[in-house]
Protein backbone atom coordinates (compact mmCIF):
# COMPACT_ATOMS: atom_id res chain seq x y z
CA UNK A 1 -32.30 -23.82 47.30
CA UNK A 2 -29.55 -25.58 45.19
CA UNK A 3 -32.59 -26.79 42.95
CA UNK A 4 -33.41 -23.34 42.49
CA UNK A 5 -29.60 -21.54 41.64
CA UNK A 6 -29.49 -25.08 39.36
CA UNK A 7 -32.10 -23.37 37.66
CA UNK A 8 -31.17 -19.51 37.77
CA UNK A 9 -27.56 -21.12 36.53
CA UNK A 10 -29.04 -22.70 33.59
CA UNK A 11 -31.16 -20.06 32.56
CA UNK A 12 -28.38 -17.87 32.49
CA UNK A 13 -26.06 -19.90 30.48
CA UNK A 14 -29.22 -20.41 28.13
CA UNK A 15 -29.37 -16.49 27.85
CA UNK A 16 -25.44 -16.14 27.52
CA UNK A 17 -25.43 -18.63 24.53
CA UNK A 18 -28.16 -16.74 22.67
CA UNK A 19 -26.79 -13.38 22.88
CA UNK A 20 -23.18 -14.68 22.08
CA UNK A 21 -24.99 -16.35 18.83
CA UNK A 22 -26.93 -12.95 18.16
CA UNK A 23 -23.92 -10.60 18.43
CA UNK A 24 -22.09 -13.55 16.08
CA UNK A 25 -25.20 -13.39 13.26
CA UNK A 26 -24.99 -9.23 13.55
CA UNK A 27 -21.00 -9.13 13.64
CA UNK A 28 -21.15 -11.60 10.38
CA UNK A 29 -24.01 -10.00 8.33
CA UNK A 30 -22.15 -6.41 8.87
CA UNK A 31 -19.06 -7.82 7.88
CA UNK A 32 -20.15 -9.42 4.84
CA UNK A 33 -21.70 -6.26 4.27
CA UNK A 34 -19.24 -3.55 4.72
CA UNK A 35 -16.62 -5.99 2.62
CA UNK A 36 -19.00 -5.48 -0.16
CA UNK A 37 -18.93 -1.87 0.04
CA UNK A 38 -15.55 -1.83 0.05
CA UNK A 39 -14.82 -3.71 -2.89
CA UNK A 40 -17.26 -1.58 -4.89
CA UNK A 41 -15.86 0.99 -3.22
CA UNK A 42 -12.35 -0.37 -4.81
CA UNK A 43 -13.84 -0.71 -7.95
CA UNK A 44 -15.51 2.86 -8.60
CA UNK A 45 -11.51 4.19 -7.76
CA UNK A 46 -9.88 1.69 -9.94
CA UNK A 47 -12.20 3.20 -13.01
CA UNK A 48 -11.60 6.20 -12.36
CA UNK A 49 -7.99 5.75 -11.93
CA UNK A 50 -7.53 3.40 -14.90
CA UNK A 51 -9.99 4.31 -17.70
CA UNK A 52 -12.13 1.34 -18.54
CA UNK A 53 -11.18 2.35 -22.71
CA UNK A 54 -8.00 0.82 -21.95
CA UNK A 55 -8.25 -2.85 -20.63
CA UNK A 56 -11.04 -5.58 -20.97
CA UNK A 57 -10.72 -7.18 -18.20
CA UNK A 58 -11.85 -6.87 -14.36
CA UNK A 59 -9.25 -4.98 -12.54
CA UNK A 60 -9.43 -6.95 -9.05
CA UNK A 61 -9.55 -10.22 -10.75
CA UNK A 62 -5.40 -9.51 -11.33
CA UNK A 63 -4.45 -8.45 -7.91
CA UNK A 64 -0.67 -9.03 -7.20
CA UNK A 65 1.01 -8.30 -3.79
CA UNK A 66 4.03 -6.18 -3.67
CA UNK A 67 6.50 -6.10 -0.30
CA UNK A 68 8.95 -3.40 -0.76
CA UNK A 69 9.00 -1.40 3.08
CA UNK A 70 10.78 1.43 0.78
CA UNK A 71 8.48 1.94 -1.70
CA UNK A 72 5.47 1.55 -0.23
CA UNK A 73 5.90 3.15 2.77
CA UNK A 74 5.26 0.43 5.29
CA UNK A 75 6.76 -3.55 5.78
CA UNK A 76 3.40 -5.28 4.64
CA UNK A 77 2.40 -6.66 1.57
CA UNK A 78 -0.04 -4.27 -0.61
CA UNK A 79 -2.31 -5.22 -3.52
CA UNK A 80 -1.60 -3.25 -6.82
CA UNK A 81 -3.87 -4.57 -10.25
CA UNK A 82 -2.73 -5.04 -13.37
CA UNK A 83 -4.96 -3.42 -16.68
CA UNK A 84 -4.56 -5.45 -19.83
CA UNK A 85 -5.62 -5.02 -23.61
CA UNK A 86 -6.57 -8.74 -25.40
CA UNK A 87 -4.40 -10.17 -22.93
CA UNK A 88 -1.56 -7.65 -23.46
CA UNK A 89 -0.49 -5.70 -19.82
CA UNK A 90 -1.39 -2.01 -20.19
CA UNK A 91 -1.22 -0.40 -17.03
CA UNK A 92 -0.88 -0.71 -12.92
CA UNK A 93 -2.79 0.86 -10.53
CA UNK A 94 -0.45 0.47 -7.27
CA UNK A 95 -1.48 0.79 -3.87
CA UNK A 96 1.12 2.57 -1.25
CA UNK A 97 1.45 4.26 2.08
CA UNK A 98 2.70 8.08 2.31
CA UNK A 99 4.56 7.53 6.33
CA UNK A 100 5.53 11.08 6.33
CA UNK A 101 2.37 13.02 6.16
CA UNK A 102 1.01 15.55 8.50
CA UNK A 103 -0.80 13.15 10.62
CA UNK A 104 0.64 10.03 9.96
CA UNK A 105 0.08 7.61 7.30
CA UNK A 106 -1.44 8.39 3.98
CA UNK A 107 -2.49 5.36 1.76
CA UNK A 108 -2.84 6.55 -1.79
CA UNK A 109 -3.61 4.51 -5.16
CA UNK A 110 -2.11 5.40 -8.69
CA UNK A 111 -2.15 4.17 -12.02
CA UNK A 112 0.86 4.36 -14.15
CA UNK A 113 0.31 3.29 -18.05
CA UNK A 114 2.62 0.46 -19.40
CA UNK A 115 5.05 3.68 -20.99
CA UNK A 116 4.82 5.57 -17.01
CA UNK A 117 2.74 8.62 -17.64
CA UNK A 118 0.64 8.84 -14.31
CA UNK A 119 -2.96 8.35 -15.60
CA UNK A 120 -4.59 8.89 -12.09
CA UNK A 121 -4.27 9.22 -8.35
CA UNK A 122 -6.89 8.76 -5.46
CA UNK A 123 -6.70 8.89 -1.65
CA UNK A 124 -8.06 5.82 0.02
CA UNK A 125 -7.71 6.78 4.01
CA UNK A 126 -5.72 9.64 5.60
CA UNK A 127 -6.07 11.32 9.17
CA UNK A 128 -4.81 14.76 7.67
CA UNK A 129 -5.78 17.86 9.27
CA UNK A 130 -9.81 19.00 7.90
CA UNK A 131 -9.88 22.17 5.89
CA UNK A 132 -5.79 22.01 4.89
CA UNK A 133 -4.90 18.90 4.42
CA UNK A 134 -7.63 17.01 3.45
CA UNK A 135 -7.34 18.81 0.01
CA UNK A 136 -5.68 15.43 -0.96
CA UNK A 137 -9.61 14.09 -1.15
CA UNK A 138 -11.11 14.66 -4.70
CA UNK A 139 -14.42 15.70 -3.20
CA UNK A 140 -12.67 18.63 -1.41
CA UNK A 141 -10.08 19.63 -4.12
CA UNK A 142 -8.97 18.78 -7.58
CA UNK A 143 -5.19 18.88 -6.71
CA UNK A 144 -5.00 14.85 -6.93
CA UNK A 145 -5.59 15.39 -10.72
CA UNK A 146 -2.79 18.02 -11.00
CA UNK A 147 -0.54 14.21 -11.75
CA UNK A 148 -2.67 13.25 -14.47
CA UNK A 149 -0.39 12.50 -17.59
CA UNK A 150 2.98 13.77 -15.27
CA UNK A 151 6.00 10.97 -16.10
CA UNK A 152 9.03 10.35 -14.45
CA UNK A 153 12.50 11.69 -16.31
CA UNK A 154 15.01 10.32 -14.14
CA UNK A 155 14.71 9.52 -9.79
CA UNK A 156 16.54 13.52 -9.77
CA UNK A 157 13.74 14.77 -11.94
CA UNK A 158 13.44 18.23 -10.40
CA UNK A 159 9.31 18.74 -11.10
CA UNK A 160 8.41 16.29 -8.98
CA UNK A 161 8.67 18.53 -5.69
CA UNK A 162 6.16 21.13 -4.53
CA UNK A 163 6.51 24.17 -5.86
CA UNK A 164 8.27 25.70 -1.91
CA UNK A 165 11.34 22.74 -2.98
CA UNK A 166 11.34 24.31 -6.87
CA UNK A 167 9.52 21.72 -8.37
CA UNK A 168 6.17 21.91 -10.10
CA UNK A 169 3.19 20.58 -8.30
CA UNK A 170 1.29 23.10 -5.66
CA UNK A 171 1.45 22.77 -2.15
CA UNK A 172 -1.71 23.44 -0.09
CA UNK A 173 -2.13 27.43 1.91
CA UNK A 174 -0.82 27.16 4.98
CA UNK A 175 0.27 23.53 4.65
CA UNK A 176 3.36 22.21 2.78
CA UNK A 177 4.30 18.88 5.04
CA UNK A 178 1.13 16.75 3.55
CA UNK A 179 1.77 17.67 -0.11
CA UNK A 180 5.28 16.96 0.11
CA UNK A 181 5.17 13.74 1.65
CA UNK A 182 2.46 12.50 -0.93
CA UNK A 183 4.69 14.06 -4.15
CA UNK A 184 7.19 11.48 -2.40
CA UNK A 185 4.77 8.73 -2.54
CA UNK A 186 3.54 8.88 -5.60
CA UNK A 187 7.34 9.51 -7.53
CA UNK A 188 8.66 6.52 -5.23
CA UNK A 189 6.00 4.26 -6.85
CA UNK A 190 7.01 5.52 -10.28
CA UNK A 191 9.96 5.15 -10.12
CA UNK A 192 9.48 1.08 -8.79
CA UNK A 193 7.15 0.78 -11.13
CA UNK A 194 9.89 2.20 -13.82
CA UNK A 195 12.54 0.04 -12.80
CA UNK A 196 10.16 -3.27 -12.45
CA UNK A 197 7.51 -2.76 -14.94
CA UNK A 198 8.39 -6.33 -17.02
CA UNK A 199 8.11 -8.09 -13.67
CA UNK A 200 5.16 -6.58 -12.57
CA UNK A 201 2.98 -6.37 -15.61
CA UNK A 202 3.93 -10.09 -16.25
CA UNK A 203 3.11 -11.37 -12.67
CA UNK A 204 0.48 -14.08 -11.99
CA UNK A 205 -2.26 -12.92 -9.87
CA UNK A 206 -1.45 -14.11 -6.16
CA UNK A 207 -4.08 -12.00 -4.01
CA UNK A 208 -6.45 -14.92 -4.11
CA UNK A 209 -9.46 -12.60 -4.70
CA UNK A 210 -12.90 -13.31 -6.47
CA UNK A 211 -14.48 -10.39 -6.34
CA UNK A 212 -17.93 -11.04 -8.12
């Protein structure tokens, strides 16, 4: 009898240990696998955002880490990526968090050139409501571009608001609060970006990527 649940015992600890090692193997190889995706993933948006006619060298390779719970929206550190020209600093693209939206957070990218002009903003994640506020993704409407080439006059500058506050930029039919909050986002980063461009631009690389 003992021999026997000796046995069963072992058997089962034998079976455990594989299937503890499987699920490892699986949970590494998907891993591996949906990092890559998202770093190519990272990439496509960091072309589009920052053309690729304006800097010769690999975006991710110059990652730098900002903390600034003000600006960006949340009290972690977030990656932003600096373009440069022959070694000269050209442009940013910044990563930051819209708190205020519809649904909760709202993690946007932009690139601002070296002089501040906006030269592109994407949407990386959002929970906003399908069919109104979603229209922040490109693939469902082209109102991310309407901040291509905008620039920053001063923090009071009255265009950057939705048109409903008397600024410029459109709101969304039937939904103003997810708009709004990512206007704020994106003129917040500008205006950091304004302020601290010589320290930024100049900044060592301190993400410890390398991104192939």
């Amino acid at each position: 009898m003992k021999k026997s649940m000796l046995r069963n015992g072992l058997l089962l600890a034998v079976f455990a240990f594989f299937c503890t090692a499987l699920v490892a193997l699986v949970n590494q190889q998907t891993f591996d696998k949906i990092k890559e995706q998202q770093q190519l993933e990272l990439k496509r948006v960091l072309h589009q955002i920052i053309p690729a006619t304006m800097h010769d060298n690999e975006l991710v390779q110059h990652c730098i880490l900002i903390h600034n719970e003000e600006v960006l929206g949340v009290d972690t550190p977030l990656p932003s990526y600096i373009a440069s020209m022959k070694g000269i600093p050209v442009a940013i693209a910044i990563e930051t968090v819209a708190p205020d939206g519809y649904s909760g957070n709202i993690k946007l990218i932009i690139g601002i050139s070296a002089d501040g002009e906006v030269l592109g903003v994407r949407t990386l994640s959002h929970a906003e409501t399908p069919g109104l506020g979603d229209k922040i993704e490109l693939r469902k409407s082209d109102w991310v571009l309407s901040f291509n080439g905008m620039s920053l006059l001063s923090e009071s500058d009255p265009r950057w608001n939705v048109k409903k506050d008397g600024g410029e930029i459109d709101q969304f039919t039937g939904a103003t609060i997810t708009p709004r909050a990512y206007v704020k986002a994106v003129k917040r980063a500008l205006v950091y970006v304004n302020v601290n461009k010589d320290m930024l631009l100049t900044r060592p690389a301190n993400c410890e990527v390398n991104y192939q």
